[in-house]
Protein backbone atom coordinates (compact mmCIF):
# COMPACT_ATOMS: atom_id res chain seq x y z
CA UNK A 1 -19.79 -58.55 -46.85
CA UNK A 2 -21.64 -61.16 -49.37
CA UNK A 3 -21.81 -64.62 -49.35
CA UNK A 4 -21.89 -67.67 -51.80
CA UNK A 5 -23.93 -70.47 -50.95
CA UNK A 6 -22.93 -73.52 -53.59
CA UNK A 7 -26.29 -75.02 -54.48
CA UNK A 8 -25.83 -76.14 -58.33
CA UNK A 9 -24.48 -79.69 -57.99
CA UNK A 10 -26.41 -83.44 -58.81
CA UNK A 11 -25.96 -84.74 -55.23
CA UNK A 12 -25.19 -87.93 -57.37
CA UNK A 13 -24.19 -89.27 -54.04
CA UNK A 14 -27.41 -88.76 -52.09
CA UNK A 15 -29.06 -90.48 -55.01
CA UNK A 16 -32.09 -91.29 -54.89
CA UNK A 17 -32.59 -88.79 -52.13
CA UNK A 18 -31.62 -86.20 -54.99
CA UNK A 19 -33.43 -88.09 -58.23
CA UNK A 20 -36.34 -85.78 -57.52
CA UNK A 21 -35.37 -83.55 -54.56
CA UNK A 22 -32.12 -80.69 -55.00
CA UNK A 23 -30.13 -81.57 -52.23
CA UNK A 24 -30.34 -78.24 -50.53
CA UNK A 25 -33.87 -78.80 -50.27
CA UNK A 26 -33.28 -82.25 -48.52
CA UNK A 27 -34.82 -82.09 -44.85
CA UNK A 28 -32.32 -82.16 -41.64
CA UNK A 29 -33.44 -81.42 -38.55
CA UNK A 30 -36.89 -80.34 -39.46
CA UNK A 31 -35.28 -77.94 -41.92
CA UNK A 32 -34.05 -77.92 -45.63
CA UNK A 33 -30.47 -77.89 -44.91
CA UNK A 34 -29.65 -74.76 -47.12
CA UNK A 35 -31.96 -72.59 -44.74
CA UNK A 36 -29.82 -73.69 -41.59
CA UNK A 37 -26.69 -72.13 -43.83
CA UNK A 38 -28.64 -69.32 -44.59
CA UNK A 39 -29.87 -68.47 -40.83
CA UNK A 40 -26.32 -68.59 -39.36
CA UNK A 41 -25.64 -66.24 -42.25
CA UNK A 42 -27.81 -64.45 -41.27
CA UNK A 43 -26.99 -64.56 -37.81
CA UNK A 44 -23.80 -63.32 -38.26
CA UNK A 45 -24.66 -60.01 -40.07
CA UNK A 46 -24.22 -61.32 -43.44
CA UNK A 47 -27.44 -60.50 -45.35
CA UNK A 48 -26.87 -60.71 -49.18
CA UNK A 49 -26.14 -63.90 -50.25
CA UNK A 50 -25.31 -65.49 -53.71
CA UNK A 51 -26.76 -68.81 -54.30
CA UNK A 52 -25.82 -70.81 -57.52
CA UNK A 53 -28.46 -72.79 -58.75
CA UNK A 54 -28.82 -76.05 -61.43
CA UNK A 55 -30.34 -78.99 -61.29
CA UNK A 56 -33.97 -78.27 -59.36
CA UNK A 57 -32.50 -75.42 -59.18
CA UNK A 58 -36.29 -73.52 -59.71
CA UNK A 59 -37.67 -75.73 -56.98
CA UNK A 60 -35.09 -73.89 -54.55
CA UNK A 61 -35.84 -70.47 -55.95
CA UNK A 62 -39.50 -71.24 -55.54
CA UNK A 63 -38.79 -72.27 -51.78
CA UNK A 64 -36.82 -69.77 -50.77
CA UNK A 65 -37.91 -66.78 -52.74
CA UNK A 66 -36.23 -63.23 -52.31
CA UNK A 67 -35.04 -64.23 -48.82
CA UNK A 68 -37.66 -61.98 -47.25
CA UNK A 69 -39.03 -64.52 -44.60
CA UNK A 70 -35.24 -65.78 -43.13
CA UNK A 71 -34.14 -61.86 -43.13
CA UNK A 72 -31.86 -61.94 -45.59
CA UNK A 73 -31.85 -60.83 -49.78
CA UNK A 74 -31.40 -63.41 -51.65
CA UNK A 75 -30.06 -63.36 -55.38
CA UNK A 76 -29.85 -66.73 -58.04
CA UNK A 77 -27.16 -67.30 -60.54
CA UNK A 78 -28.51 -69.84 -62.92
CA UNK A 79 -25.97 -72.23 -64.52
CA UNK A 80 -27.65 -74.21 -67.61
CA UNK A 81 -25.39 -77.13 -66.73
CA UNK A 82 -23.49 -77.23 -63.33
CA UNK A 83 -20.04 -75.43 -63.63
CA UNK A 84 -18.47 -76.60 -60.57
CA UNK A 85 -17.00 -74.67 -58.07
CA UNK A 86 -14.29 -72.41 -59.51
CA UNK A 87 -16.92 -72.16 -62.31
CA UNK A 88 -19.93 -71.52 -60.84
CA UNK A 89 -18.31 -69.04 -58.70
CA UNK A 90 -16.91 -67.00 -61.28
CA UNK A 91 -20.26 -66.71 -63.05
CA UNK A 92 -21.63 -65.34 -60.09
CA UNK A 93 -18.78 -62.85 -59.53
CA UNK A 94 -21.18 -60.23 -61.21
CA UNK A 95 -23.41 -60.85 -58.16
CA UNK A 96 -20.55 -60.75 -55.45
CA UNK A 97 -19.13 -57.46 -56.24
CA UNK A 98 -15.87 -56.14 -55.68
CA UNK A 99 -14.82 -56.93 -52.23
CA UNK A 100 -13.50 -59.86 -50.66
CA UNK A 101 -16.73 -62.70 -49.95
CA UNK A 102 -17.15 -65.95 -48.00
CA UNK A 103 -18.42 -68.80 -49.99
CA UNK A 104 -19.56 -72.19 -48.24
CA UNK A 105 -20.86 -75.44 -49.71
CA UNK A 106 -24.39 -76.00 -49.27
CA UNK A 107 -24.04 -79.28 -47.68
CA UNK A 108 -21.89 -79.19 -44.91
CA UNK A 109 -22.26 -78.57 -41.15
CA UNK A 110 -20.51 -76.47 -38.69
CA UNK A 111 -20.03 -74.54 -35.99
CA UNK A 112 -17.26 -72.42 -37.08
CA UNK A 113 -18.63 -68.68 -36.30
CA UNK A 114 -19.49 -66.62 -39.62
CA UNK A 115 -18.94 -63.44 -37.71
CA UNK A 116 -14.88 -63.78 -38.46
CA UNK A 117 -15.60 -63.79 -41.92
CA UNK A 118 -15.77 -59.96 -42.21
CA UNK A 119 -12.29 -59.20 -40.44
CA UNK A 120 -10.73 -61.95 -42.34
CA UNK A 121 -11.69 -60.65 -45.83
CA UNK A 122 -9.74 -57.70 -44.74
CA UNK A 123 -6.70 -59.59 -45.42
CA UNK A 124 -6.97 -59.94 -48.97
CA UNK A 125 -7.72 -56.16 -49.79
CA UNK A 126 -4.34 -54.57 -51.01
CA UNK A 127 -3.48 -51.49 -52.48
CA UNK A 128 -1.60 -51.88 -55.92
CA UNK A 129 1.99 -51.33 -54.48
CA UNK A 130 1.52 -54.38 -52.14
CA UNK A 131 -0.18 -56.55 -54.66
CA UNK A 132 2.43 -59.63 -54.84
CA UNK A 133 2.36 -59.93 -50.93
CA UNK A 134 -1.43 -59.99 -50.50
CA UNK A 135 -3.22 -63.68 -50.56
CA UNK A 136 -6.10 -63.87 -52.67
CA UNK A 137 -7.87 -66.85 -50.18
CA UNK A 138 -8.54 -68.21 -47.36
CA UNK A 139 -9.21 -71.58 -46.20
CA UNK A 140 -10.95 -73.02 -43.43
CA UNK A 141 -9.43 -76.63 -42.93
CA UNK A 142 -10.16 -79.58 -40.21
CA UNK A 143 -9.08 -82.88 -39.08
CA UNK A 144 -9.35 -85.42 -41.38
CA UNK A 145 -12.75 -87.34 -41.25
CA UNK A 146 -13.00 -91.67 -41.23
CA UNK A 147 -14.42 -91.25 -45.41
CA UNK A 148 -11.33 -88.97 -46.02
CA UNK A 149 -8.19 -89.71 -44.35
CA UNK A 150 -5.83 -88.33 -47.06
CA UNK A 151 -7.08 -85.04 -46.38
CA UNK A 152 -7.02 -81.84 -49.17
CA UNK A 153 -3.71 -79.36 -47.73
CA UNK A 154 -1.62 -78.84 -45.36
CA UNK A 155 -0.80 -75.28 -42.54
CA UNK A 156 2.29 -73.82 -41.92
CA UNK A 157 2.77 -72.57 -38.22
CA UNK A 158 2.74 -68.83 -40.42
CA UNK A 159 -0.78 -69.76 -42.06
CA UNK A 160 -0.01 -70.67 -45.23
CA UNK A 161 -1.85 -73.66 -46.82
CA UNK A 162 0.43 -75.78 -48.98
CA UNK A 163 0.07 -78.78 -50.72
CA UNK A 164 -0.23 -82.12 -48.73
CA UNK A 165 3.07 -83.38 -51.28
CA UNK A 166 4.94 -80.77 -49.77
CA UNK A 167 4.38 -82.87 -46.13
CA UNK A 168 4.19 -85.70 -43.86
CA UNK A 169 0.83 -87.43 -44.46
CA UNK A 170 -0.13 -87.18 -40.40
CA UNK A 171 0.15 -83.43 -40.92
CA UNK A 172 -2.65 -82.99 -43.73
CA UNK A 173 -6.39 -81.65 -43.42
CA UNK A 174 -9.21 -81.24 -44.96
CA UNK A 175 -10.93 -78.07 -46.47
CA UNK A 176 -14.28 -77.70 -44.59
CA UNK A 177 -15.73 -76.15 -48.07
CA UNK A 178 -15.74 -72.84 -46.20
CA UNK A 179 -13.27 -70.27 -48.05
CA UNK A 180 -13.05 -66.62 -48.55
CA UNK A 181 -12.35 -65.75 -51.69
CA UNK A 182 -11.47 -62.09 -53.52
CA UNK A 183 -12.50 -61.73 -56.99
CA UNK A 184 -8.99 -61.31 -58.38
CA UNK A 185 -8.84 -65.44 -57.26
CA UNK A 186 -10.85 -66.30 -60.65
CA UNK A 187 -9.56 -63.61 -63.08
CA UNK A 188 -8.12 -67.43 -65.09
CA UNK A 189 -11.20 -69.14 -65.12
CA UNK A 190 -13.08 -68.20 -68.45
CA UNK A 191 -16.81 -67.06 -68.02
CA UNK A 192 -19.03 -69.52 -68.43
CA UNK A 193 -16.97 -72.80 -68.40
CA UNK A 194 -16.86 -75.63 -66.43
CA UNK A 195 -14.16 -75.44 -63.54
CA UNK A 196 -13.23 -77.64 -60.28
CA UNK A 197 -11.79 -74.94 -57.67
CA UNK A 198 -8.89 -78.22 -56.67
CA UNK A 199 -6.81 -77.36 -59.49
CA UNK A 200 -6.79 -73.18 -58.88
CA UNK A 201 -6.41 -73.51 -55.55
CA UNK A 202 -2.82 -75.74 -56.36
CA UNK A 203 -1.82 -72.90 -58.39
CA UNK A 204 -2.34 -70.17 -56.30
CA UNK A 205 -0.89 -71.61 -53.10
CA UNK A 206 2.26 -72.64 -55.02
CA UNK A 207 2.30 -68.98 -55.17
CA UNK A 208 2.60 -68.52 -51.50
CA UNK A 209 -1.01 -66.58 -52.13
CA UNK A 210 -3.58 -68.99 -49.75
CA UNK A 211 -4.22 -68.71 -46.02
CA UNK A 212 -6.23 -70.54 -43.83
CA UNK A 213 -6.84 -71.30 -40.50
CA UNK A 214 -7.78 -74.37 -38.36
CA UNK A 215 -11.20 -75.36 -37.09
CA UNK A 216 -11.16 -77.55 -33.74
CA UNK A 217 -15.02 -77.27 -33.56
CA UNK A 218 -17.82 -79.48 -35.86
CA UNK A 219 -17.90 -80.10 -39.14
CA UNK A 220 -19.52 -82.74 -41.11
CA UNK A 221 -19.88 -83.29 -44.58
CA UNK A 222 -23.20 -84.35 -45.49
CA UNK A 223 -22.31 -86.02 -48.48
CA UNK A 224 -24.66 -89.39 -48.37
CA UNK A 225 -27.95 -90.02 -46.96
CA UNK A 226 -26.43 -92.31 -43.95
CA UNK A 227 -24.89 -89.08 -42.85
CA UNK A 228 -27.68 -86.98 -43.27
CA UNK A 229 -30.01 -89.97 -41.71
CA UNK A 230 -26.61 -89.31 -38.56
CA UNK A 231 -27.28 -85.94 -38.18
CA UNK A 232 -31.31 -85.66 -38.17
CA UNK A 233 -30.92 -88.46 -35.46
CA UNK A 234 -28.95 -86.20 -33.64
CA UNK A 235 -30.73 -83.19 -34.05
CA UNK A 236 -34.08 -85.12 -33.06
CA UNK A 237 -32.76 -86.37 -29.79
CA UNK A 238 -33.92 -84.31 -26.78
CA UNK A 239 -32.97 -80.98 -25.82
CA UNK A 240 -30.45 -81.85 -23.55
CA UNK A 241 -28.47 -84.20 -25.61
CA UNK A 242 -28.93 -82.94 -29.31
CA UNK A 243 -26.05 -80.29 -30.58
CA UNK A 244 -26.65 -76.49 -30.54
CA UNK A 245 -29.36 -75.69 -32.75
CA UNK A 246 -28.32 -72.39 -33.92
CA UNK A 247 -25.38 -74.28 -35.37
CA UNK A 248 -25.26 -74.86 -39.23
């Protein structure tokens, strides 16, 4: 299968990490943090990847190049302006292909196994006659973190994500940023326009049309420089005490 890596955004909140920097580029453990995503990728079998690309977004291209030296092929979608998520995506769709993909958020970190993406995506292929039964995502969620207690959704015992609304507060979580997605998700959003993916997501699982599973493992969201500063501490510390390395 392919794979999205979402690379386009500011990073207005790693600023001024980001004022000259692209946050993917921005070092973590001795690495830019978008090659750690793209070596688990990588890892798990999953060799053409997508990456969306804005602001800096040549200084990443220039970096990374065709993917040749991490083992993987590597193809740009260039947005003029940032599209945001649901955007971005479906101006890369053209990229993606037909099939069911993974995308992930370029800065996050986690331990959750790539390797499951491929089986998974085989839960949102459908033949015609089956069409209204068959989701059209999937959702890795978490616990909700200290900087986000309200959380995104909620899980149904049956694996259907629903809307936090529709819930007790103590039973929401978060989306990790890690989804799979199939194309017929972003047949709405028009080519070329700015979309969040909040809003379609809403609308599809009112539809009963989003699963999603649970993570129990690590995930951070590197979303500022004191937790990027966290987590190059802790992959710095010695062998022994520092997390798994081959983890994103």
């Amino acid at each position: 299968m392919r794979a999205m890596i979402l690379a386009a955004g500011r990073g207005e909140r790693m600023r001024p990490l980001t004022d000259h920097t692209p946050k993917p580029l921005l070092t973590v453990g001795g690495r830019p943090l978008i090659e750690w995503q793209i070596t688990r990728l990588a890892q798990a079998g999953i060799r053409d990847i997508v990456i969306n690309l804005s602001w800096l977004g040549e200084r990443i291209e220039a970096t990374l190049g065709d993917g040749q030296r991490l083992g993987v092929h590597l193809h740009y979608s260039y947005e003029t302006e940032a599209l945001e998520t649901a955007g971005g995506i479906r101006q890369a769709l053209p990229l993606l292909g037909t099939d069911p993909f993974l995308v992930v958020n370029g800065d996050v970190w986690c331990d959750w196994d790539y390797a499951q993406a491929s089986p998974l995506a085989a839960g949102l292929t459908h033949d015609p006659q089956s069409a209204a039964n068959t989701p059209d995502a999937w959702l890795l969620l978490t616990a909700n973190p200290e900087h986000h207690r309200q959380g995104d959704f909620s899980l149904t015992n049956a694996g259907k994500v629903t809307d936090i609304n529709d819930t007790r507060p103590d039973q929401s979580l978060t989306f990790t940023g890690i989804g799979i997605y199939h194309p017929r998700f972003f047949d709405s959003v028009p080519s070329g326009q700015r979309q969040a993916l909040g809003p379609l997501l809403r609308t599809t699982l009112a539809q009963g049309k989003v699963i999603g599973q649970r993570h129990e493992g690590q995930w951070l969201d590197i979303g500022t420089p004191e937790r990027l500063a966290a987590l190059n501490h802790q992959l710095t510390l010695p062998q022994q005490q520092s997390p798994d390395a081959s983890m994103l």
